[in-house]
N, C-alpha and C. Protein backbone atom coordinates (compact mmCIF):
# COMPACT_ATOMS: atom_id res chain seq x y z
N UNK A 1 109.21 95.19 93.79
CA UNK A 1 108.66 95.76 95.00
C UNK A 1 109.28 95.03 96.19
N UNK A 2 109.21 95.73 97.38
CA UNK A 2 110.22 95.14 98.36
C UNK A 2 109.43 94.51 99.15
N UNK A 3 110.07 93.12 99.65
CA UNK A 3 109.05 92.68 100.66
C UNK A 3 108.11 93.24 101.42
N UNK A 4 109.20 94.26 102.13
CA UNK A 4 108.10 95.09 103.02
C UNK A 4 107.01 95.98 102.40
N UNK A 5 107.03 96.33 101.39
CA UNK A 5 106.01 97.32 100.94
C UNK A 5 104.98 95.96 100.65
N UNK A 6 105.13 94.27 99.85
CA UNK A 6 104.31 93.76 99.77
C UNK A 6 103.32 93.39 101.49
N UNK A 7 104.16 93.33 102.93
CA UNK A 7 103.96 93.46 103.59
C UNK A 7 102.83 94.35 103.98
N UNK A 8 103.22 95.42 103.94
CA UNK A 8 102.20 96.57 104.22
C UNK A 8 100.85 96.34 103.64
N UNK A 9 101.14 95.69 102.08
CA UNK A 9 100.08 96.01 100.96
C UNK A 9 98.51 94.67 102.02
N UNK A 10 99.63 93.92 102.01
CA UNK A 10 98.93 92.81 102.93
C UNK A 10 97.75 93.23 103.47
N UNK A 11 98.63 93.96 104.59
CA UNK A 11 97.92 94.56 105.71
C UNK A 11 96.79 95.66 105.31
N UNK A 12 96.70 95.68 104.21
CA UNK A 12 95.96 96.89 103.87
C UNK A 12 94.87 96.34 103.58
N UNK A 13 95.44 94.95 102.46
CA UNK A 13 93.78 94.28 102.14
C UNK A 13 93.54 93.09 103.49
N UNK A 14 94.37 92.88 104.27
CA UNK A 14 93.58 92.21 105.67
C UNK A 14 94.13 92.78 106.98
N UNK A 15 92.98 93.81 107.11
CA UNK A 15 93.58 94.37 108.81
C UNK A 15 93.09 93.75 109.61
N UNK A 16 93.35 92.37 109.60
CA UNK A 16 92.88 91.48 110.61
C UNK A 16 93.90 91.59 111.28
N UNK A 17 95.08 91.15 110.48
CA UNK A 17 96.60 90.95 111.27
C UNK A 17 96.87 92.09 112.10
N UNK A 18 96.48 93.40 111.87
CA UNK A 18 97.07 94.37 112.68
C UNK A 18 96.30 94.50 113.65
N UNK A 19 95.07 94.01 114.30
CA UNK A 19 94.63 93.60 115.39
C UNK A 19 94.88 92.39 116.12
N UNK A 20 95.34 91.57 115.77
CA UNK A 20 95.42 90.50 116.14
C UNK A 20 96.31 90.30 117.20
N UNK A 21 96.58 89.06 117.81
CA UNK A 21 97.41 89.41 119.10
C UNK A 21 99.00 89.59 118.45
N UNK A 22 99.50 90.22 119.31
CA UNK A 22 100.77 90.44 119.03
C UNK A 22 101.81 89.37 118.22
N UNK A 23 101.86 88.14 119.11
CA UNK A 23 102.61 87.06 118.62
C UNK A 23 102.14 86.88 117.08
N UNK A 24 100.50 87.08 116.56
CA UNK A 24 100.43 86.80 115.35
C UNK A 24 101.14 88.20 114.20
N UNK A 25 101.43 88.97 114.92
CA UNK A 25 101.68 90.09 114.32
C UNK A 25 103.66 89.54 113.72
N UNK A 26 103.93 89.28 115.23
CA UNK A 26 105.45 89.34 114.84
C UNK A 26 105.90 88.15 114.41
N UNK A 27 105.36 87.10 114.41
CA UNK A 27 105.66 85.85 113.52
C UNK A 27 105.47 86.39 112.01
N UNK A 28 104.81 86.90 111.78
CA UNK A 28 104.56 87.20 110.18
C UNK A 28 105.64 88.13 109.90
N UNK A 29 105.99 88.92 110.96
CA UNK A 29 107.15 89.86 110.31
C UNK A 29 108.58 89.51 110.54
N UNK A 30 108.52 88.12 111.10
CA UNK A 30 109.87 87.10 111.43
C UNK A 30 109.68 86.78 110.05
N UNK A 31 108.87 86.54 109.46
CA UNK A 31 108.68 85.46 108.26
C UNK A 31 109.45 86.03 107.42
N UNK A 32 109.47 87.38 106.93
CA UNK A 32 109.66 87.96 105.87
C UNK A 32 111.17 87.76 105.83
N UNK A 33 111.57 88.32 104.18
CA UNK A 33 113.15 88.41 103.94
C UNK A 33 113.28 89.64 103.69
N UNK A 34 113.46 90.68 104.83
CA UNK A 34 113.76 91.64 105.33
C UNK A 34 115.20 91.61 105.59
N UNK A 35 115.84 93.34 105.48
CA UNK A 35 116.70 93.44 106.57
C UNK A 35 116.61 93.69 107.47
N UNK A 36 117.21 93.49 108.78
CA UNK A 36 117.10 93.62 110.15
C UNK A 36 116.59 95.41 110.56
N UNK A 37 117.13 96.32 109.93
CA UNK A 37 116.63 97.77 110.29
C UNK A 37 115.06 97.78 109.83
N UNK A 38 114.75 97.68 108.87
CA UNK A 38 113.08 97.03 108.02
C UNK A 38 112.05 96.44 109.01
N UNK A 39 113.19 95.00 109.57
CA UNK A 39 112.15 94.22 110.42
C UNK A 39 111.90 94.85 111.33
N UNK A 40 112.87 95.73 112.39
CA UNK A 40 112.99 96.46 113.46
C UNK A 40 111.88 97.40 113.80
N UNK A 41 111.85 98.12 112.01
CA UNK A 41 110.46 98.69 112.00
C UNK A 41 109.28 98.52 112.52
N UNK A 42 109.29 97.61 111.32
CA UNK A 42 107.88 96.73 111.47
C UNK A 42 107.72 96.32 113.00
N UNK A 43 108.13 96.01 113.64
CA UNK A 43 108.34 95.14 114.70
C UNK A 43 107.47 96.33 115.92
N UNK A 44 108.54 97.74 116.23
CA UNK A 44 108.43 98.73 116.77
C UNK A 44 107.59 99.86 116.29
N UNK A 45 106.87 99.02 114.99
CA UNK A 45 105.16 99.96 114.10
C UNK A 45 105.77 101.37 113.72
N UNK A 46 107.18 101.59 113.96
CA UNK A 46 107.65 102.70 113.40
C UNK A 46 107.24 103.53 111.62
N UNK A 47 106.56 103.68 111.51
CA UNK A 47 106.24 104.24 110.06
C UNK A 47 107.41 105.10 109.81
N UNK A 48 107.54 105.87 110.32
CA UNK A 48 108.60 107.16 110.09
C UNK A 48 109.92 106.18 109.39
N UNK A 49 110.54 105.72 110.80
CA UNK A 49 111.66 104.77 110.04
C UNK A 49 111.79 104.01 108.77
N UNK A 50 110.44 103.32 108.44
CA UNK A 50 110.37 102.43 107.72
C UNK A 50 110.15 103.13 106.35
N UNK A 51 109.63 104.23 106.28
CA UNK A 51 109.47 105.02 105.26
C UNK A 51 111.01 105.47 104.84
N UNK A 52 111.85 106.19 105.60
CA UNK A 52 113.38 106.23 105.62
C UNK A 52 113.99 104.94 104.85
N UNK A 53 113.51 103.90 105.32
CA UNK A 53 114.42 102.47 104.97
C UNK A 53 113.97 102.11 103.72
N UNK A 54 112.42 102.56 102.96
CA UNK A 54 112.32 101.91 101.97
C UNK A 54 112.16 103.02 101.05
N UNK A 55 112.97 104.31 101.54
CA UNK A 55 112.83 105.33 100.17
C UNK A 55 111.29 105.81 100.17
N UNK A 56 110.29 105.54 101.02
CA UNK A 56 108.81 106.31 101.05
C UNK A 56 108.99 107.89 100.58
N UNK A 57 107.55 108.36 100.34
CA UNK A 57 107.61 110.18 100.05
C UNK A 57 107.39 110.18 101.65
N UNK A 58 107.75 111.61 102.20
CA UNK A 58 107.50 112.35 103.05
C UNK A 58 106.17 112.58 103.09
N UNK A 59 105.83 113.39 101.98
CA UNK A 59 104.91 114.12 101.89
C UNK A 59 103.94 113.71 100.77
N UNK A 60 102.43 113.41 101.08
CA UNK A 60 101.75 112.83 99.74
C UNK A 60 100.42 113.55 99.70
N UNK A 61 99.86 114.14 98.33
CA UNK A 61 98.82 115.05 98.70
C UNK A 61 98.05 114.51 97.77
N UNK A 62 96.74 114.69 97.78
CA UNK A 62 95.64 114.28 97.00
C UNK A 62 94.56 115.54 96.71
N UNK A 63 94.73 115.91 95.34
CA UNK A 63 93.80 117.42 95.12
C UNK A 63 92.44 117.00 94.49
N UNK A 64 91.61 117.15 94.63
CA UNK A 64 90.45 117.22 93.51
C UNK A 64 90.01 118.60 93.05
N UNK A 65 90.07 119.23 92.21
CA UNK A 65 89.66 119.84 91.66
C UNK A 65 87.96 120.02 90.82
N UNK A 66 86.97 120.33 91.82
CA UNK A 66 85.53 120.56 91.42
C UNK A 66 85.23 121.80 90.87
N UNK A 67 84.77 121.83 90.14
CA UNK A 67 83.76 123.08 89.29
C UNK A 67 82.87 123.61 90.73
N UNK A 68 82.46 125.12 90.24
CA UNK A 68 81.97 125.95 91.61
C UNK A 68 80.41 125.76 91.36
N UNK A 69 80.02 125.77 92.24
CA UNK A 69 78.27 125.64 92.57
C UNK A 69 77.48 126.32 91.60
N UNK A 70 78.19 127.45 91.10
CA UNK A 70 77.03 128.61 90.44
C UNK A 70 77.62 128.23 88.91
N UNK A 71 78.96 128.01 88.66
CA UNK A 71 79.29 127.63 87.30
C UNK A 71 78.84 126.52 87.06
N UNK A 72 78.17 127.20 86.01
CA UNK A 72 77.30 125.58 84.55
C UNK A 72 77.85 125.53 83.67
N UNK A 73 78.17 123.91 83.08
CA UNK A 73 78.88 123.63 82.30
C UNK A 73 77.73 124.10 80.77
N UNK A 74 77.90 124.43 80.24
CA UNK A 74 77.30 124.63 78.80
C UNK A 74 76.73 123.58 78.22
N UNK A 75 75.49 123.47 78.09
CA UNK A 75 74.75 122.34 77.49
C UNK A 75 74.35 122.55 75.74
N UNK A 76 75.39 121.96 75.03
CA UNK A 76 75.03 122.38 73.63
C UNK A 76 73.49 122.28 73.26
N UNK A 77 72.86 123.12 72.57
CA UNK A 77 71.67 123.15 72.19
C UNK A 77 71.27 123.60 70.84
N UNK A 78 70.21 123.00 70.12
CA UNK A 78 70.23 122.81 68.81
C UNK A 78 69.53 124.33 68.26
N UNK A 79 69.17 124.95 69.37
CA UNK A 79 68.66 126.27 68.61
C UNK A 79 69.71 127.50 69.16
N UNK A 80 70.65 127.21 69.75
CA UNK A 80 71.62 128.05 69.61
C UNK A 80 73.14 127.83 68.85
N UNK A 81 72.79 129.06 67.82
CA UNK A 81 73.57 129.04 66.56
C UNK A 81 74.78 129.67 67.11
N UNK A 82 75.14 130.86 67.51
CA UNK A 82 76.19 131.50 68.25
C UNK A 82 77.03 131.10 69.26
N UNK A 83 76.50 129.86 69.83
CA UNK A 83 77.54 128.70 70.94
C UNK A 83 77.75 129.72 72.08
N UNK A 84 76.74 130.62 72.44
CA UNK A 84 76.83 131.71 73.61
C UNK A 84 75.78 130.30 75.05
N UNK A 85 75.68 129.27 75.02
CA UNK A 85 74.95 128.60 76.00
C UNK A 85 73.45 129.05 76.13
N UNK A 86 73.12 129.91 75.20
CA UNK A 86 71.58 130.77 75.78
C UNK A 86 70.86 130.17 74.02
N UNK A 87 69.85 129.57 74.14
CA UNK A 87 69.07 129.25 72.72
C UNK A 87 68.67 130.75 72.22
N UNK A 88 68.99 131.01 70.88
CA UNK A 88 68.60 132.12 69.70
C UNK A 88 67.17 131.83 69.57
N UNK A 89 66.57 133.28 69.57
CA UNK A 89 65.27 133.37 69.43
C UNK A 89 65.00 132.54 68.07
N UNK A 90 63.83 131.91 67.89
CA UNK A 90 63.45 131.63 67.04
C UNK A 90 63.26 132.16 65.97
N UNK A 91 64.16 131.58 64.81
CA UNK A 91 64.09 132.27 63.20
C UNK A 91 63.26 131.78 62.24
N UNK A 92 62.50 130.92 62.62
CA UNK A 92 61.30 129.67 61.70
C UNK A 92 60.33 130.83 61.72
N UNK A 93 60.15 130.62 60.13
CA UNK A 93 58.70 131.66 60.01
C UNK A 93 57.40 131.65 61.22
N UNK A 94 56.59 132.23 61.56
CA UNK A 94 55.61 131.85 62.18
C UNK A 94 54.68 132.02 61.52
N UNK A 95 53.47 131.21 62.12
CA UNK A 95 51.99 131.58 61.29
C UNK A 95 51.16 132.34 62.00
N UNK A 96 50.80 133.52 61.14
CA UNK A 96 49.82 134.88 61.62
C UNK A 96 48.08 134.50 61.28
């Protein structure tokens, strides 16, 4: 993984740094062993670029896929023999 992406990751679990005053911002991104187009990034908060420089996706989507409000999942049940979700009338003798 490339510095800079550990960079970022940083920043993700402490967004202290990305509030912080500036000088603390760009000392940390002096620190790194970056190349100069990378640091430039970082430096100028360019995302776009920096995504370019380290091979990022463009485009990233996240689907969930939920079951609909009125569809019920089928609850197996011990008195339905036919696996239709609806219990079979009762076939046990009764007492008259």
């Amino acid at each position: 993984m490339s510095n800079a992406i550990q960079f970022l990751e940083m920043l993700g679990r402490h967004p202290a740094l990305i509030h912080a005053p500036a000088a603390a911002y760009e000392n940390a991104v002096a620190a790194l062993e970056i190349d100069d187009r990378q640091r430039s990034a970082l430096m100028d908060r360019n995302h776009a670029a920096l995504g370019e420089l380290i091979r990022g996706r463009t485009k990233m989507m996240c689907i969930i896929c939920t079951p609909d409000e009125n569809e019920q999942e089928a609850v197996p049940d011990e008195n339905d023999n036919d696996g239709d979700g609806v219990p079979d009338e009762d076939s046990s003798p009764t007492r008259e």
